[in-house]
Protein backbone atom coordinates (compact mmCIF):
# COMPACT_ATOMS: atom_id res chain seq x y z
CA UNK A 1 -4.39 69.04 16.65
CA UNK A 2 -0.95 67.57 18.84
CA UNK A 3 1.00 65.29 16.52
CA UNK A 4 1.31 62.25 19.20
CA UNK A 5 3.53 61.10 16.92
CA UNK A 6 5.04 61.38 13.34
CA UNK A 7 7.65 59.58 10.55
CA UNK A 8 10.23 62.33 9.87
CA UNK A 9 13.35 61.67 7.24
CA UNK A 10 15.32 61.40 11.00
CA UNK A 11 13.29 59.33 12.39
CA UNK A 12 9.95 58.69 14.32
CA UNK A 13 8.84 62.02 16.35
CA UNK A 14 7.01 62.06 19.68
CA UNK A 15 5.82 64.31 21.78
CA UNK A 16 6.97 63.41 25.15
CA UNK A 17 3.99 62.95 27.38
CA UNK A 18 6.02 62.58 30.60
CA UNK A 19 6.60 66.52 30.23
CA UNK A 20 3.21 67.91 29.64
CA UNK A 21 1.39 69.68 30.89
CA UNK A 22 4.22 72.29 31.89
CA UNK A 23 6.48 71.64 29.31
CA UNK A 24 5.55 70.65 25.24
CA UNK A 25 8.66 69.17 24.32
CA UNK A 26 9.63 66.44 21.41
CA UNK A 27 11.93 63.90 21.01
CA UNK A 28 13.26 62.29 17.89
CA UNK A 29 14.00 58.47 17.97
CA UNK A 30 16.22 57.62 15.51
CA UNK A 31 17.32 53.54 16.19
CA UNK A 32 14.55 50.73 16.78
CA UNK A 33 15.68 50.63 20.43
CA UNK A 34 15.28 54.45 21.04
CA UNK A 35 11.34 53.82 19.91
CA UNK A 36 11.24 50.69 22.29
CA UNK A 37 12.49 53.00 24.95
CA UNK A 38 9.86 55.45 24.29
CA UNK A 39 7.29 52.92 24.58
CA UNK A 40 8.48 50.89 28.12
CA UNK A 41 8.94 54.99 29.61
CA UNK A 42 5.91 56.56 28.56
CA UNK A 43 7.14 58.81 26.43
CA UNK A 44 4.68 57.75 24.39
CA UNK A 45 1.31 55.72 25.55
CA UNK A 46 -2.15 54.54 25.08
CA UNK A 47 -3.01 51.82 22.82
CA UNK A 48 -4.01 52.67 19.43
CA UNK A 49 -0.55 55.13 19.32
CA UNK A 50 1.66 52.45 21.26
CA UNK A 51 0.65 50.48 18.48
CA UNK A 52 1.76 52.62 15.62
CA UNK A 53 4.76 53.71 17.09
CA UNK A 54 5.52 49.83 17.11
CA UNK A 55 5.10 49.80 13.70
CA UNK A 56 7.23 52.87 12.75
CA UNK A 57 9.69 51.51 15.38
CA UNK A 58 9.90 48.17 12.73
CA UNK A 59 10.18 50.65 10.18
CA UNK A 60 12.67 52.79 11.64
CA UNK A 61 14.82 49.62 12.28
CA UNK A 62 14.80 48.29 8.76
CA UNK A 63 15.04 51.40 7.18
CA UNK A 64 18.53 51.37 9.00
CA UNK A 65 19.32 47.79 8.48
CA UNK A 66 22.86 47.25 7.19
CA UNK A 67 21.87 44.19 5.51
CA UNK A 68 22.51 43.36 1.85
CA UNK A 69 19.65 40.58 1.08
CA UNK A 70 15.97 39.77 2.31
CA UNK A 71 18.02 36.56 3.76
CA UNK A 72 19.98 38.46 5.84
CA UNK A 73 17.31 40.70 7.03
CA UNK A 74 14.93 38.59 7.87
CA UNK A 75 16.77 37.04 11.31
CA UNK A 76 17.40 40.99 11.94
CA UNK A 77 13.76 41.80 11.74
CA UNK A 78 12.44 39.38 13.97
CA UNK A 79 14.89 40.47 16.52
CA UNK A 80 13.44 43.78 15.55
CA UNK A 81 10.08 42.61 16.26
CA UNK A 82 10.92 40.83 19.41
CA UNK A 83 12.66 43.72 21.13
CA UNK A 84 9.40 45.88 19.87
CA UNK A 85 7.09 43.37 21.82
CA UNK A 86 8.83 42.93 25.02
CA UNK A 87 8.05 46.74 26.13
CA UNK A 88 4.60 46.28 27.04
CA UNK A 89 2.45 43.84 27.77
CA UNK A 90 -1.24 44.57 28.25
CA UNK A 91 -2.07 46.60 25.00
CA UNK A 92 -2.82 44.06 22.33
CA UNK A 93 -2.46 46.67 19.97
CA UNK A 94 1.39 46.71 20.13
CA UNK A 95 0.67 42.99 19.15
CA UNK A 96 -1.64 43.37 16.31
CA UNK A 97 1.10 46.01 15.00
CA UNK A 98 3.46 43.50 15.16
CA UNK A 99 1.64 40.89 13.52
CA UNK A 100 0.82 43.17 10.73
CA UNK A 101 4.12 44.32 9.89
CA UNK A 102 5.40 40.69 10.10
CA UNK A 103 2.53 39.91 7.94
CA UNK A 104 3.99 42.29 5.56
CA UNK A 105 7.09 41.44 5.54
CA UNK A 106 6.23 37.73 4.58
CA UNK A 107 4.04 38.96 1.28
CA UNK A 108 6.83 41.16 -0.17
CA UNK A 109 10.36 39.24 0.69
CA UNK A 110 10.34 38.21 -2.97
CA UNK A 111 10.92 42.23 -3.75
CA UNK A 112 14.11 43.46 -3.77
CA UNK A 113 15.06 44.19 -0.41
CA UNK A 114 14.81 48.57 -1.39
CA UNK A 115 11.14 48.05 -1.97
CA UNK A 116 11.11 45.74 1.12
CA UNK A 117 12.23 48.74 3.21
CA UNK A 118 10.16 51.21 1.47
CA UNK A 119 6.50 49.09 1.56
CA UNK A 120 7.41 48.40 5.43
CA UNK A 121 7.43 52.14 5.98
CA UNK A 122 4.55 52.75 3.76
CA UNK A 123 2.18 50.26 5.86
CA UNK A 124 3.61 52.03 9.41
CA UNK A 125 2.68 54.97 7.90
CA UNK A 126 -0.67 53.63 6.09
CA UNK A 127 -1.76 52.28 10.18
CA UNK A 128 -0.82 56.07 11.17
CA UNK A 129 -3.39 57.18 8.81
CA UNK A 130 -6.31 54.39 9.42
CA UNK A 131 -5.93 55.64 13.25
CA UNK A 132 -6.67 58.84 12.77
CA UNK A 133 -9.61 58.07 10.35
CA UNK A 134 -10.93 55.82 12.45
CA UNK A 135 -10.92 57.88 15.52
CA UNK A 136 -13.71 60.39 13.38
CA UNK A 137 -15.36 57.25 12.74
CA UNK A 138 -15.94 56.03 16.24
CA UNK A 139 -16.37 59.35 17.75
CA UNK A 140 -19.58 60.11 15.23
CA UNK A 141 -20.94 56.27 16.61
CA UNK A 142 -20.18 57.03 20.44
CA UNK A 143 -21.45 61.05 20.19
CA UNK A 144 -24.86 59.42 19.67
CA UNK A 145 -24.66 58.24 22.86
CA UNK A 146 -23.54 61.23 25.05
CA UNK A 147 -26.20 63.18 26.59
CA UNK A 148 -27.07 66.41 25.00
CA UNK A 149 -26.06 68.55 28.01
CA UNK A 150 -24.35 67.72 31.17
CA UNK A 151 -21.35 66.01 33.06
CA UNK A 152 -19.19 63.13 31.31
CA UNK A 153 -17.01 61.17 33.37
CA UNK A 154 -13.59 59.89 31.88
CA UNK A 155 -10.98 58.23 32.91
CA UNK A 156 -6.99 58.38 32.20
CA UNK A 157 -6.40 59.55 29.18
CA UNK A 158 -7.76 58.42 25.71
CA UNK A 159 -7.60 61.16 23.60
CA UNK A 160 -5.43 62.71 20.78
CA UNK A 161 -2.10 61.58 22.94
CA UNK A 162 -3.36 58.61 23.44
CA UNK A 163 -3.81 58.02 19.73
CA UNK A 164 -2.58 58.95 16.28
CA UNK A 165 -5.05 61.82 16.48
CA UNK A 166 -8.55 62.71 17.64
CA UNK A 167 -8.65 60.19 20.12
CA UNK A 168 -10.86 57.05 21.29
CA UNK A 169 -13.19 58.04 24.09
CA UNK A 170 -11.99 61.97 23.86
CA UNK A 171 -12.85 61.48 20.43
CA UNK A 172 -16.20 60.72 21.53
CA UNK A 173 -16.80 63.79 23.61
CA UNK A 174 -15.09 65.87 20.73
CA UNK A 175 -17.64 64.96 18.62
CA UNK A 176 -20.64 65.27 20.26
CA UNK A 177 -19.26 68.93 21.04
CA UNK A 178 -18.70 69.35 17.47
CA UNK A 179 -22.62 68.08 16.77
CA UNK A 180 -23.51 71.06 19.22
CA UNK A 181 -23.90 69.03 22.25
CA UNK A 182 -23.15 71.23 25.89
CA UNK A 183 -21.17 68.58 27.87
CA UNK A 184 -19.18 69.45 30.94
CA UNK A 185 -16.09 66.67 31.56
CA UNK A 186 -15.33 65.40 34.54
CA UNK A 187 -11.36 64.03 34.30
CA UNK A 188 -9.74 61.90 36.66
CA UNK A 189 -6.21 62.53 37.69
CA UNK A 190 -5.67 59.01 37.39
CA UNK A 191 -3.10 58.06 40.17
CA UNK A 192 -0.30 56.94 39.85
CA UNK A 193 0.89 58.57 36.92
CA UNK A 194 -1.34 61.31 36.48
CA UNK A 195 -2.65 61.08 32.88
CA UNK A 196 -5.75 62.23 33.49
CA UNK A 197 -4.57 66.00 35.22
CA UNK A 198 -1.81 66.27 33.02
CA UNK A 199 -2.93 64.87 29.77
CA UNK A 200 -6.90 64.82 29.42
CA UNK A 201 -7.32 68.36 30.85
CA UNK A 202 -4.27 69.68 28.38
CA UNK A 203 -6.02 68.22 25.34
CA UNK A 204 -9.36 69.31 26.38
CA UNK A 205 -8.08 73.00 27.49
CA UNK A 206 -6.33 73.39 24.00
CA UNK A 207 -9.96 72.93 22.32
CA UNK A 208 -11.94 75.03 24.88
CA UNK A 209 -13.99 72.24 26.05
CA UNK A 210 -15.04 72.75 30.04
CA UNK A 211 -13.22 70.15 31.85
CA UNK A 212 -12.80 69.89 35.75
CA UNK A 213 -9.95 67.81 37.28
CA UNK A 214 -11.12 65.32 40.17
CA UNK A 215 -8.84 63.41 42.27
CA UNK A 216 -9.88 59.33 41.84
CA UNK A 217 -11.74 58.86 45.08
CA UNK A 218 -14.35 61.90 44.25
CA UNK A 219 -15.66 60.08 41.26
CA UNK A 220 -18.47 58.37 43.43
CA UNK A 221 -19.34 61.47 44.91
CA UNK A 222 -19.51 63.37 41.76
CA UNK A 223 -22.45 60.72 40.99
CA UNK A 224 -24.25 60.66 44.00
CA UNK A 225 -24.57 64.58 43.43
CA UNK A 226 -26.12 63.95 39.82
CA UNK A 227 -23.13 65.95 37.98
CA UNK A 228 -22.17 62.47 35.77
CA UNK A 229 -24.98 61.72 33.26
CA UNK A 230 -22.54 59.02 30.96
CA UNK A 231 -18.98 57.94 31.59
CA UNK A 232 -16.57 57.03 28.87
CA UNK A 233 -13.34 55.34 28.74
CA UNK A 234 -10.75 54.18 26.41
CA UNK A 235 -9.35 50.09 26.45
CA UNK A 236 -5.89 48.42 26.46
CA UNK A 237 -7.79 45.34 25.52
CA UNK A 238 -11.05 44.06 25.19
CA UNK A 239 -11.49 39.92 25.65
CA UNK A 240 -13.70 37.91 23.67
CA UNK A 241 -16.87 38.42 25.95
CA UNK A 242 -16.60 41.70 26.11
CA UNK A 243 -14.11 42.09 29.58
CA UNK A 244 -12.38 45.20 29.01
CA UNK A 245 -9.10 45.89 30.53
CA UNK A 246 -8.07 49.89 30.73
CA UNK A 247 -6.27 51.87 33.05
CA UNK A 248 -6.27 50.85 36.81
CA UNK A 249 -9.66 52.61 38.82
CA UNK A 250 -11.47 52.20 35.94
CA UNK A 251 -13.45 48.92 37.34
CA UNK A 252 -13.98 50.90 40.08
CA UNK A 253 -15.92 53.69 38.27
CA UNK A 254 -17.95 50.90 36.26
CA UNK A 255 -19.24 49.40 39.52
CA UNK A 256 -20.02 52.91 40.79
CA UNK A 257 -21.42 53.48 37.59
CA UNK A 258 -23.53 50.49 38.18
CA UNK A 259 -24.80 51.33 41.53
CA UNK A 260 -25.81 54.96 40.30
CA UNK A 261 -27.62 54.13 36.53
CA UNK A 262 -25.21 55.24 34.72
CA UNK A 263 -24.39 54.50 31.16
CA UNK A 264 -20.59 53.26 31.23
CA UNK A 265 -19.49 53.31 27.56
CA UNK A 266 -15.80 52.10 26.09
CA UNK A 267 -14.11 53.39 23.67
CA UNK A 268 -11.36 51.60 21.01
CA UNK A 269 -10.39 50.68 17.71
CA UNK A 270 -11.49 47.01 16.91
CA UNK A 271 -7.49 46.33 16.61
CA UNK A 272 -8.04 46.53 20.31
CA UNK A 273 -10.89 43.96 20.44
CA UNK A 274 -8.57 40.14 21.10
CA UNK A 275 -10.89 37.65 20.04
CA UNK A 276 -8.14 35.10 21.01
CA UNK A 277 -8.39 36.03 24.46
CA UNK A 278 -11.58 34.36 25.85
CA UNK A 279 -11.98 36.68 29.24
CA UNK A 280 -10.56 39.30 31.43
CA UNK A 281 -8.92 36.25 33.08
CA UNK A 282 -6.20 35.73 30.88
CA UNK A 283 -5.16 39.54 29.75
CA UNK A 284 -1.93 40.35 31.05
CA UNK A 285 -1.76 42.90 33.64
CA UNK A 286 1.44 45.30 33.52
CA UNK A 287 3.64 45.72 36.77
CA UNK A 288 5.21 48.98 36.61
CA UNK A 289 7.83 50.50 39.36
CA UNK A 290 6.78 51.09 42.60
CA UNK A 291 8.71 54.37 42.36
CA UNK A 292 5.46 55.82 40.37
CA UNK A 293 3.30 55.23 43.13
CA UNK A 294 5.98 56.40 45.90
CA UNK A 295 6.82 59.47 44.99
CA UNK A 296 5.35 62.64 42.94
CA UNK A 297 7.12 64.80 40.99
CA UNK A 298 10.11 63.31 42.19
CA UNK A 299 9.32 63.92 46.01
CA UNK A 300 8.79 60.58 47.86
CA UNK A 301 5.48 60.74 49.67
CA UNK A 302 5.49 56.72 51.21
CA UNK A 303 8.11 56.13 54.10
CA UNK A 304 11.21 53.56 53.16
CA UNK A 305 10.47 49.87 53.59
CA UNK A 306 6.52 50.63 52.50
CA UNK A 307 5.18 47.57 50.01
CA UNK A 308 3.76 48.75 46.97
CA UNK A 309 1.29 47.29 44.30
CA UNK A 310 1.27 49.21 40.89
CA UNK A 311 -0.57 47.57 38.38
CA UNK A 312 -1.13 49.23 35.23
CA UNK A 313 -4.27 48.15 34.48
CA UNK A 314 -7.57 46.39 35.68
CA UNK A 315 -10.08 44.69 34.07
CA UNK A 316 -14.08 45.38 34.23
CA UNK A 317 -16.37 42.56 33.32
CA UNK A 318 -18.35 42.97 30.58
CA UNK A 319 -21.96 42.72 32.64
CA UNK A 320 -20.99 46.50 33.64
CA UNK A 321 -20.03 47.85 30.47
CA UNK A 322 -23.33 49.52 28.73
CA UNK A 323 -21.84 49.72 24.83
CA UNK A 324 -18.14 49.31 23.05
CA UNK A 325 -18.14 51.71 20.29
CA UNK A 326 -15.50 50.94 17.91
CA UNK A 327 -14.81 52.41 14.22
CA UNK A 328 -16.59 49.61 12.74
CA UNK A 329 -20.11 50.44 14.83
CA UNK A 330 -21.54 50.08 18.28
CA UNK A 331 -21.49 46.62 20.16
CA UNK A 332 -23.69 46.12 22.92
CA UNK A 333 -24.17 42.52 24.89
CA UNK A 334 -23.83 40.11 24.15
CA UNK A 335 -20.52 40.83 23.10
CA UNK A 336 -19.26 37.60 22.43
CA UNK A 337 -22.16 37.62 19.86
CA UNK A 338 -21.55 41.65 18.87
CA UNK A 339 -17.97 41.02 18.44
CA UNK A 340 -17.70 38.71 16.52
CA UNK A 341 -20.26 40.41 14.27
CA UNK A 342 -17.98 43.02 13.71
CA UNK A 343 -15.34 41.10 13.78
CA UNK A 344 -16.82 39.51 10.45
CA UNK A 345 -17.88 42.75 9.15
CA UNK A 346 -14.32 43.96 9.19
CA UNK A 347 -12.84 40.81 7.29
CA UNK A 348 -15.42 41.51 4.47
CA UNK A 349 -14.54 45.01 4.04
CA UNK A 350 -10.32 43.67 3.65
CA UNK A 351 -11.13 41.34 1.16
């Protein structure tokens, strides 16, 4: 399986996603602000692995810290930290990374500052592991709901390169494969930036699974002509009630979804569930450059002086999702009730 991402004695690995499919290159980041580049360019994305390569970013950073005492680390990690959370702003998991390293740091500063540094790598390396673990968890929940032959819709990409390994909703379809299931996907190319084309159907060609590309705008089609028995999608962030924000079209395809009686499903670790964040209302939506949307592959494609709109993300209101399937189980709506249930669930099994 693609290592998304990996701690190396030089520093934290990636595979850089903004050269596949032609090219499968790596890059080694070897400061704090190398890894935050990596995040705000792409180089690596999707939630659950912008999330760990926050942490190893922390780790990365401390590991290099020059400083002599937990005193005089401490205002040097929280600058850390801060220049970790200003990449991106709609995947809580970068957040909950965050939080959890801090969280970390605040149990062990009474350690000497080496076992500081070393327990801080540990626990980026620990989250590496839980990600990957939990991606075989949720995929044997959500393969109970694929269909046992047929198309399955998905959008962007939420698979092994989206993760630590395995993948969220890829993960899914991987393991209702691996249960014997005959699916067919159906990926998106997932304007503007293509993850869908040049990610989904690279992941899903390397493990033989039958995929066919579709440009956004033939997804409704696609369902009118009965080829889509269940869509599935990954999240960036899932609010309180169950509003799920994901890549931008994907609100689109759950309304279409809607209209056709189709099961939409979602995908995501519960680190992605934000049970602070009441509805889709308040999630913050990522502007990216317009520069993505005017030109491909370098060549421009919109005439000078054109306005452009790129948003990241969009959010879908929880009345269209059908299920969330997370590591932890399966919630279904309410979700505000669901959720939380989990949400419970998962602080009993940390105690």
């Amino acid at each position: 399986m693609v290592q998304t991402l990996q701690w190396t004695d030089s520093g934290v690995r990636f595979i850089d996603q903004t050269k596949l499919p032609t090219e499968e290159a790596y890059v080694t980041c070897k400061t704090y602000q190398q890894v935050a580049d990596a995040i705000r360019n792409m180089v690596v994305r999707g939630a659950p692995a912008i999330g760990v390569a926050a942490a190893m970013g922390i780790a990365l950073g401390i590991k290099n810290s020059k400083a002599e005492t937990v005193g005089e680390l401490k205002p040097e990690f929280d600058k850390i930290c801060d220049a970790i959370g200003n990449t991106r702003p709609t995947a809580v998991n970068l957040f909950w990374a965050i939080r959890r390293m801090r969280e970390k740091f605040e149990q062990l500063r009474v350690r000497p500052l080496p076992q500081l540094k070393q327990a801080l790598i540990e626990e980026a390396q620990r989250m590496h592991a839980e990600d990957i673990a939990g991606n075989q968890a949720m995929g044997r929940h959500g393969a109970t709901l694929m269909p046992a032959s047929g198309g399955v819709l998905t959008h962007c990409n939420a698979g092994a390169l989206a993760t630590c390994g395995y993948g969220t909703a890829l993960g899914v379809i991987r393991a209702a494969v691996e249960q014997g299931k005959k699916l067919h996907v159906y990926a998106d190319e997932t304007r503007p930036f293509l993850q869908g084309s040049r990610l989904t159907a690279w992941e899903l060609m390397k493990d033989g699974i039958p995929t066919t590309v579709i440009s956004d705008n033939m997804a409704g089609a696609m369902m009118k002509q009965g080829k889509i028995g269940a869509i599935v999608v990954g999240a960036d962030r899932i609010a309180a009630n169950g509003d799920v924000a994901n890549k931008i079209g994907t609100y689109t395809l759950a309304v279409l979804a809607k209209e056709h009686g189709i099961p939409f499903y979602v995908a995501a670790p519960f680190s992605t569930v934000d049970l602070d964040t009441l509805d889709g209302n308040s999630i913050p939506i990522e502007q990216r450059n317009p520069r993505e949307v005017t030109h491909i592959a370098g060549k421009q494609m919109v005439p000078d002086g054109t306005e452009v709109e790129n948003p990241a993300f969009d959010v879908t209101p929880a009345k269209y999702v059908s299920a969330i399937v997370t590591e932890k189980g399966i919630a279904r709506a309410p979700y505000g009730e669901s959720l939380r249930k989990l949400s419970e669930d998962v602080a009993v099994l940390q105690r």
